[in-house]
Protein backbone atom coordinates (compact mmCIF):
# COMPACT_ATOMS: atom_id res chain seq x y z
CA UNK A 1 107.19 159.01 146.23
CA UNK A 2 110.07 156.84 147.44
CA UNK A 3 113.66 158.25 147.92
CA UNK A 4 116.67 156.57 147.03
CA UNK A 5 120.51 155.81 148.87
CA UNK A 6 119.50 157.43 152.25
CA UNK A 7 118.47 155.50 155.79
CA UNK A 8 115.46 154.42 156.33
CA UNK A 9 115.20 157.75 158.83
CA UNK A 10 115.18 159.81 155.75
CA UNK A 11 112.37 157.60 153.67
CA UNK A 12 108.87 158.98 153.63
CA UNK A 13 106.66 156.26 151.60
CA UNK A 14 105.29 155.52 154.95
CA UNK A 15 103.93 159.42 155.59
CA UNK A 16 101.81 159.38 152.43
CA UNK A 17 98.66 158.60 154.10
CA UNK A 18 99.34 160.75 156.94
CA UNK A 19 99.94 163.82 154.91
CA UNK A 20 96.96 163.01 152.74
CA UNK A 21 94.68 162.34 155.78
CA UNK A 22 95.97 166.15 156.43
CA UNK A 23 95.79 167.82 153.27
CA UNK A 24 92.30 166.49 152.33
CA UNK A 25 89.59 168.52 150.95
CA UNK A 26 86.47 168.34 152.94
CA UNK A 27 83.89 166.95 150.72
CA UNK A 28 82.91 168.29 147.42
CA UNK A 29 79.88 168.78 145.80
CA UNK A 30 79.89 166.74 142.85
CA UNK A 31 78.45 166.81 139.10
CA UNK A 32 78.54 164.47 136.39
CA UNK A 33 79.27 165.42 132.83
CA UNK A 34 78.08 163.29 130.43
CA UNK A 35 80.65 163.42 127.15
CA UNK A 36 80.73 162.10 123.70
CA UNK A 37 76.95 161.21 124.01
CA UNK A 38 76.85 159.53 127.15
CA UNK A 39 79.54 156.97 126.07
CA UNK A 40 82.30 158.25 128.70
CA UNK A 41 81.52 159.63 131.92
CA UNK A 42 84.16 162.28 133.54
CA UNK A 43 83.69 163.17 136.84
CA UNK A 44 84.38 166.42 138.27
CA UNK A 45 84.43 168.53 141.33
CA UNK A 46 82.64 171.69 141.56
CA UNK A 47 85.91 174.16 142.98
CA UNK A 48 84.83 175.70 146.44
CA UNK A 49 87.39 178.31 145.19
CA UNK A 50 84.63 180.48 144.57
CA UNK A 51 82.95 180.17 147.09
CA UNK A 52 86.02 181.18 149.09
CA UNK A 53 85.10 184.90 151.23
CA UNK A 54 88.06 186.36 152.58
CA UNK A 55 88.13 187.37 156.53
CA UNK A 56 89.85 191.24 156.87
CA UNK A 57 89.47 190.91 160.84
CA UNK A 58 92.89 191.34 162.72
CA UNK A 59 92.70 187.80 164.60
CA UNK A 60 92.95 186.22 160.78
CA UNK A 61 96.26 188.89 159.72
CA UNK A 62 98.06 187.81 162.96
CA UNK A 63 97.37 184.26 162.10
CA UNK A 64 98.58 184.38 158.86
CA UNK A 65 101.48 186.41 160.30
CA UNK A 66 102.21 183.75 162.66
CA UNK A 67 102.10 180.98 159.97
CA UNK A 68 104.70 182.72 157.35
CA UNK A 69 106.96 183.56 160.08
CA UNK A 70 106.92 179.50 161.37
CA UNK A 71 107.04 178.75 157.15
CA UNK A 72 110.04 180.57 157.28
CA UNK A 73 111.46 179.45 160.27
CA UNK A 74 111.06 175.60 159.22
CA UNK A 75 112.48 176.23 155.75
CA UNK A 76 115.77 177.54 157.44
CA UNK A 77 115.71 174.13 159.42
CA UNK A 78 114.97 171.82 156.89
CA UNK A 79 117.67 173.74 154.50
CA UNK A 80 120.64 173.29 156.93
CA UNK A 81 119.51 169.73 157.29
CA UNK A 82 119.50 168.61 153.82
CA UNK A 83 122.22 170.79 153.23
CA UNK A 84 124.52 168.85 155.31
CA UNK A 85 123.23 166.28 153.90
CA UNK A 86 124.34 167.03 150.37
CA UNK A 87 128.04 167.96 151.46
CA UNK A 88 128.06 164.03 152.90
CA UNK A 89 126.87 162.71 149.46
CA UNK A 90 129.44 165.10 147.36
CA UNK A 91 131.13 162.58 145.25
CA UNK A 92 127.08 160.82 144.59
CA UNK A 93 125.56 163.77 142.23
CA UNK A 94 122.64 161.49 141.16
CA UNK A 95 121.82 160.46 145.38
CA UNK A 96 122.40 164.62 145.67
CA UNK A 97 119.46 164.92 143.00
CA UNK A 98 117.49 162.36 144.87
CA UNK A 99 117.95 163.86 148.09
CA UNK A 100 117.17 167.25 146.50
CA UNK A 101 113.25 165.88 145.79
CA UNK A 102 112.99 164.10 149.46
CA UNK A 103 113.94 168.19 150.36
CA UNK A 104 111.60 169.41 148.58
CA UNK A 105 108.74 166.40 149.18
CA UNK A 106 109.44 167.52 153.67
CA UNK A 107 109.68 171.16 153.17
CA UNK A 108 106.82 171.39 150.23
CA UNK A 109 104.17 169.36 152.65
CA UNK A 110 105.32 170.70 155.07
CA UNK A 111 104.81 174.32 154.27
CA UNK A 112 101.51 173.59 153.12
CA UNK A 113 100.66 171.71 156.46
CA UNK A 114 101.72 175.37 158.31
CA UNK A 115 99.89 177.56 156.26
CA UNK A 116 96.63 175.27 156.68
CA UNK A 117 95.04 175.50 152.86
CA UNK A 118 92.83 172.82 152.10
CA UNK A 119 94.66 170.96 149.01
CA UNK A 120 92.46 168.58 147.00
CA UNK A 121 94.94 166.82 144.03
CA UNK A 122 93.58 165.32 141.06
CA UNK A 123 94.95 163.03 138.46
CA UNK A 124 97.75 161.76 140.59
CA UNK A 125 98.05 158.16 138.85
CA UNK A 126 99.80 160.48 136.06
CA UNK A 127 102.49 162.04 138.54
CA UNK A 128 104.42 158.56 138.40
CA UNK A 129 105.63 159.32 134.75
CA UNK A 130 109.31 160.08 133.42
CA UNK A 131 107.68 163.33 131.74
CA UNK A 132 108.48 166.93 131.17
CA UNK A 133 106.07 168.31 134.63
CA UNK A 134 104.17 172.07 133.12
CA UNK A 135 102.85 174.46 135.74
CA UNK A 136 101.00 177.92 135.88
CA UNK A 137 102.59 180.02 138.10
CA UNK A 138 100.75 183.06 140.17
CA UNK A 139 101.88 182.62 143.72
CA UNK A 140 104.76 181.65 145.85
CA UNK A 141 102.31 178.62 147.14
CA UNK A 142 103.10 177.02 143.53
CA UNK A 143 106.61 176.86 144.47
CA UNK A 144 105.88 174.73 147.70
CA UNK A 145 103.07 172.25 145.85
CA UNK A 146 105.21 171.43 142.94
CA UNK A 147 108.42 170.89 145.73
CA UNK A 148 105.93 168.15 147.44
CA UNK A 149 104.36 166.80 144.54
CA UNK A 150 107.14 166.05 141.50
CA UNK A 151 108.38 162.91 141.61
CA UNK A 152 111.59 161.70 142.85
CA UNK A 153 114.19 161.89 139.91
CA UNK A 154 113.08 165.02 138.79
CA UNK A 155 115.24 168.36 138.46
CA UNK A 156 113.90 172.07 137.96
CA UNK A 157 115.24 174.68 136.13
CA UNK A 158 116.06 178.03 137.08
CA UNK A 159 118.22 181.07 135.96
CA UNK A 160 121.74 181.05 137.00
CA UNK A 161 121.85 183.57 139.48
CA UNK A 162 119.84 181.43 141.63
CA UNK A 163 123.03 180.54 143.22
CA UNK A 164 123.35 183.75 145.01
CA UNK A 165 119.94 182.98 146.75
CA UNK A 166 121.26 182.58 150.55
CA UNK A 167 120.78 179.30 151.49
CA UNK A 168 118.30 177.81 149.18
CA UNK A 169 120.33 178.89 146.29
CA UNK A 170 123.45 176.86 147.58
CA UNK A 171 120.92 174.22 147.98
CA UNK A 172 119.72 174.07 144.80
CA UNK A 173 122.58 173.94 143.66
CA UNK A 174 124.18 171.22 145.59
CA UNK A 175 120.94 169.02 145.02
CA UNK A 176 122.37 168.97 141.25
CA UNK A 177 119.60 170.60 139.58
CA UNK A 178 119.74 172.54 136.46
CA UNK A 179 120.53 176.33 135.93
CA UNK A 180 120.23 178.29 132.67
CA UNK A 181 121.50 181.85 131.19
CA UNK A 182 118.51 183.96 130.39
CA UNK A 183 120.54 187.00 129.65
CA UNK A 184 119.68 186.51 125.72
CA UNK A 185 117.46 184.26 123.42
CA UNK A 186 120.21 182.69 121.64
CA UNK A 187 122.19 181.34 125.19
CA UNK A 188 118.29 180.73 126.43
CA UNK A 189 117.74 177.95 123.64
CA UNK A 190 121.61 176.64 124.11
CA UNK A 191 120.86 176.09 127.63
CA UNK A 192 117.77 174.14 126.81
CA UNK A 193 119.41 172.05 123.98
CA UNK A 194 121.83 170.96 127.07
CA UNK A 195 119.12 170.68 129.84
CA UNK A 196 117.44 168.11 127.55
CA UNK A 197 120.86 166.16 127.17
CA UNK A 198 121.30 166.10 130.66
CA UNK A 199 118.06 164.71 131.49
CA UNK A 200 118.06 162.14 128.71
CA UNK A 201 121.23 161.00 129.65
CA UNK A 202 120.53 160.77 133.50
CA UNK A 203 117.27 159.15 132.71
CA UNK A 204 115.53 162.37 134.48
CA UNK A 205 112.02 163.75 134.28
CA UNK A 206 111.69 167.83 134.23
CA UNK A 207 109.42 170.39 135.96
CA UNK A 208 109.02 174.05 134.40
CA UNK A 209 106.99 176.72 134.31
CA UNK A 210 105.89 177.67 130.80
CA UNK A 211 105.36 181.50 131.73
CA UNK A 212 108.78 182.15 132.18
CA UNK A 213 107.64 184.31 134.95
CA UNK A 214 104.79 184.74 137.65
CA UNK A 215 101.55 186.27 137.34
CA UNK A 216 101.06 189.19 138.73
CA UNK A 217 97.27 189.48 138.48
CA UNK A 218 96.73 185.47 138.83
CA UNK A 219 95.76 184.96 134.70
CA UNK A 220 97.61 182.72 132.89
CA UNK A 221 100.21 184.59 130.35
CA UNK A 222 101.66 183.70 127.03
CA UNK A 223 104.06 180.73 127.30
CA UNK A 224 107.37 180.24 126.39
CA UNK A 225 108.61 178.02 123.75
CA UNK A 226 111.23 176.39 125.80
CA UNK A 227 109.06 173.58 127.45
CA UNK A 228 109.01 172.48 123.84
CA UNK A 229 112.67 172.99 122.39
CA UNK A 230 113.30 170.10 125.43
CA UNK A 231 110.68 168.00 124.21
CA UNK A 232 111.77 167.97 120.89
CA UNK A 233 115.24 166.96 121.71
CA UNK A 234 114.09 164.50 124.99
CA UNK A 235 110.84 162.84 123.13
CA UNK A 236 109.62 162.73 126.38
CA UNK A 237 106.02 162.99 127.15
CA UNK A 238 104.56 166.67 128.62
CA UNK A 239 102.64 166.41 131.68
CA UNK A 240 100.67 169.49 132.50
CA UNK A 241 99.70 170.42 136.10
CA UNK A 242 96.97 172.80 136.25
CA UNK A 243 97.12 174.99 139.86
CA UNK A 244 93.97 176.91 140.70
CA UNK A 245 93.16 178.89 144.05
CA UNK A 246 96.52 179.54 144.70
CA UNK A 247 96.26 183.62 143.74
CA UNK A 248 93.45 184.00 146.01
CA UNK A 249 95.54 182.22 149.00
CA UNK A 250 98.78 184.31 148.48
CA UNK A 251 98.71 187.20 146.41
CA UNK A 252 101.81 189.05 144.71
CA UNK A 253 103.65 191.72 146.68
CA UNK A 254 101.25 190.44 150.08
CA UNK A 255 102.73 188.95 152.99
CA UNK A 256 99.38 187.39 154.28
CA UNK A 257 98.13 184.15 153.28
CA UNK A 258 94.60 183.41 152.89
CA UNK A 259 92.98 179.72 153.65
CA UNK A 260 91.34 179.57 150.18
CA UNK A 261 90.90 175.95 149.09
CA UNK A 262 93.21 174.93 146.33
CA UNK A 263 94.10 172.19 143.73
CA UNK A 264 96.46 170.93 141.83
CA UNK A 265 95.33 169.02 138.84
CA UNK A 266 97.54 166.34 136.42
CA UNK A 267 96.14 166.26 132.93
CA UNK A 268 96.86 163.13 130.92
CA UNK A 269 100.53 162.84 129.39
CA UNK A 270 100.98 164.56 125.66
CA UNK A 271 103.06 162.43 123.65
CA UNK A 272 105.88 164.04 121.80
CA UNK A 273 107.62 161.54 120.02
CA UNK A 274 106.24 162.78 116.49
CA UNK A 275 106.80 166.51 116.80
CA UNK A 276 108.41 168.21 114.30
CA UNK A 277 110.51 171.16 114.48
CA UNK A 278 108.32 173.58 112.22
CA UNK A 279 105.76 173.51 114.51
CA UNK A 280 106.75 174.43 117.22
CA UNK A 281 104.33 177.86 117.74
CA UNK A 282 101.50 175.19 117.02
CA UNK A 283 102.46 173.01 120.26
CA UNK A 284 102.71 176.27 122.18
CA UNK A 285 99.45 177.21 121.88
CA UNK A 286 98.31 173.66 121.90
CA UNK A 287 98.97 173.23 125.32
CA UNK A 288 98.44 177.18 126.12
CA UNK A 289 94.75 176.43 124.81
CA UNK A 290 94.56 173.29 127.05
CA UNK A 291 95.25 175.30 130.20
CA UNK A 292 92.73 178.16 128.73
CA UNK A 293 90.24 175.04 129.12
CA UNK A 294 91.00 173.71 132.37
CA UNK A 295 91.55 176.97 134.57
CA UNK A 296 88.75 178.96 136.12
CA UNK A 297 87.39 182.02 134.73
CA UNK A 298 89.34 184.02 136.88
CA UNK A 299 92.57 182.65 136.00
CA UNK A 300 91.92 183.18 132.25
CA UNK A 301 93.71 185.28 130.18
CA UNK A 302 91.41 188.66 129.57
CA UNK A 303 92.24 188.41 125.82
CA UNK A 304 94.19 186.05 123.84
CA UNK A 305 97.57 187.10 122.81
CA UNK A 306 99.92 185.92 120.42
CA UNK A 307 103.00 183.82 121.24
């Protein structure tokens, strides 16, 4: 993922291979699944997720301790860096938006690199594509895996009050990206008529999460229809990225983090260009179905619920 209208001091192409030498997986079991009677072959690898057993002994808590504290401490760094940064580049908003991903490419990896999971991705030939990005959300590590792994030219979304987040919050701001009013359903779906402008117009791609809100118990909830209000109005295609492991390594309301393997997953793109208004609730589950399929057992939803 190449940034744009920076040095060549500020360019990462060139750490790609280093970060995945880092971030690889150790080797997989693997299975073959034979599909459509043996004319298409999909190959898949068996998740070490469950074969993940957690370590209570007090050497592992003061690592982990260790580890968030240096996340934290790195964050701060990179923050006042790219912050700067952006205050250089003021009158530039679309080099701010570029400079917002090469932020969040650094501090996503290296997060990730601190806190030591094993991260195996999948799929990534469809991370190149001007697309509407999906994600389940159960844990903070999402946050940090999506920051490394969108492309450059994408902005998030997030509610307006973001802004009064110290630091990051000015950040996010400053990087250009795209804030919403949540406070009722009617300014909800005005703010996503006008996200979609803005990224059709600035020739953007999107990331979201389709929850609306994090897990608390790591199973995927209902989705939101808003993912889909912006693809009716952008016609762009919606790429789903499927997270797994990442409840195990850092649970809600718990300050330690767990090395339990994780991966991120790219499904194929899901054309939108004949959608129709009317069926909108149909889409929704569409793609809440597709997740339903893709996620472990223990990310599933306990019962199905309407949406």
């Amino acid at each position: 993922m190449a940034s744009g209208g920076v040095p060549s001091l500020l360019r990462y192409r060139w750490t790609d291979s280093y970060f995945e030498a880092i971030f690889r997986s150790p080797e997989h079991h693997r299975k073959k699944i034979v599909v459509d009677g043996g004319k298409r072959e999909q190959q898949r690898y068996l998740s070490s997720a469950s074969e993940f057993v957690d370590d209570d002994r007090w050497i592992t808590f003061a690592i982990s301790v260790f580890r968030v504290v240096a996340c934290f401490v790195t964050m701060i760094a990179t923050t006042i860096m790219w912050t700067l940064v952006m205050l250089v580049l003021l009158p530039c908003p679309y080099l701010r938006l570029r400079q917002g991903n090469v932020y969040g490419h650094v501090t996503g990896r290296l997060m990730m690199w601190i806190l030591g999971n094993p991260v195996k991705i999948e799929g990534s030939e469809f991370s190149k594509t001007r697309a509407i990005y999906i994600c389940n959300h159960a844990s903070p590590l999402d946050i940090f895996l999506i920051m490394w792994l969108v492309p450059t030219g994408t902005v998030g979304i997030a509610k307006k009050e973001i802004i009064w987040y110290p630091m990051f919050g000015q950040l996010y701001v400053l990087a250009n990206h795209l804030r919403i009013d949540r406070s009722n359903p009617a300014s909800a779906i005005e703010s996503m008529k006008k996200v979609a402008k803005a990224i059709v117009k600035k020739n953007l791609s999107l990331i979201i999460f389709p929850e609306g809100t994090r897990s608390k118990t790591g199973r995927l909830l209902p989705f939101k229809k808003g993912f889909v209000h912006i693809a009716l109005q952008s016609r762009l295609p919606i790429v789903p990225m499927v997270l797994t492991g990442t409840q195990l390594a850092w649970r809600k309301g718990s300050l330690r983090v767990r090395p339990a393997p994780l991966t991120v997953r790219y499904l194929p793109p899901i054309k939108t260009d004949d959608w129709e208004d009317k069926d909108i609730n149909k889409y929704v589950q569409m793609i809440h179905d597709l997740y339903v399929e893709c996620l472990p057992d223990s990310q599933r939803p306990l019962a199905s619920k309407t949406i």
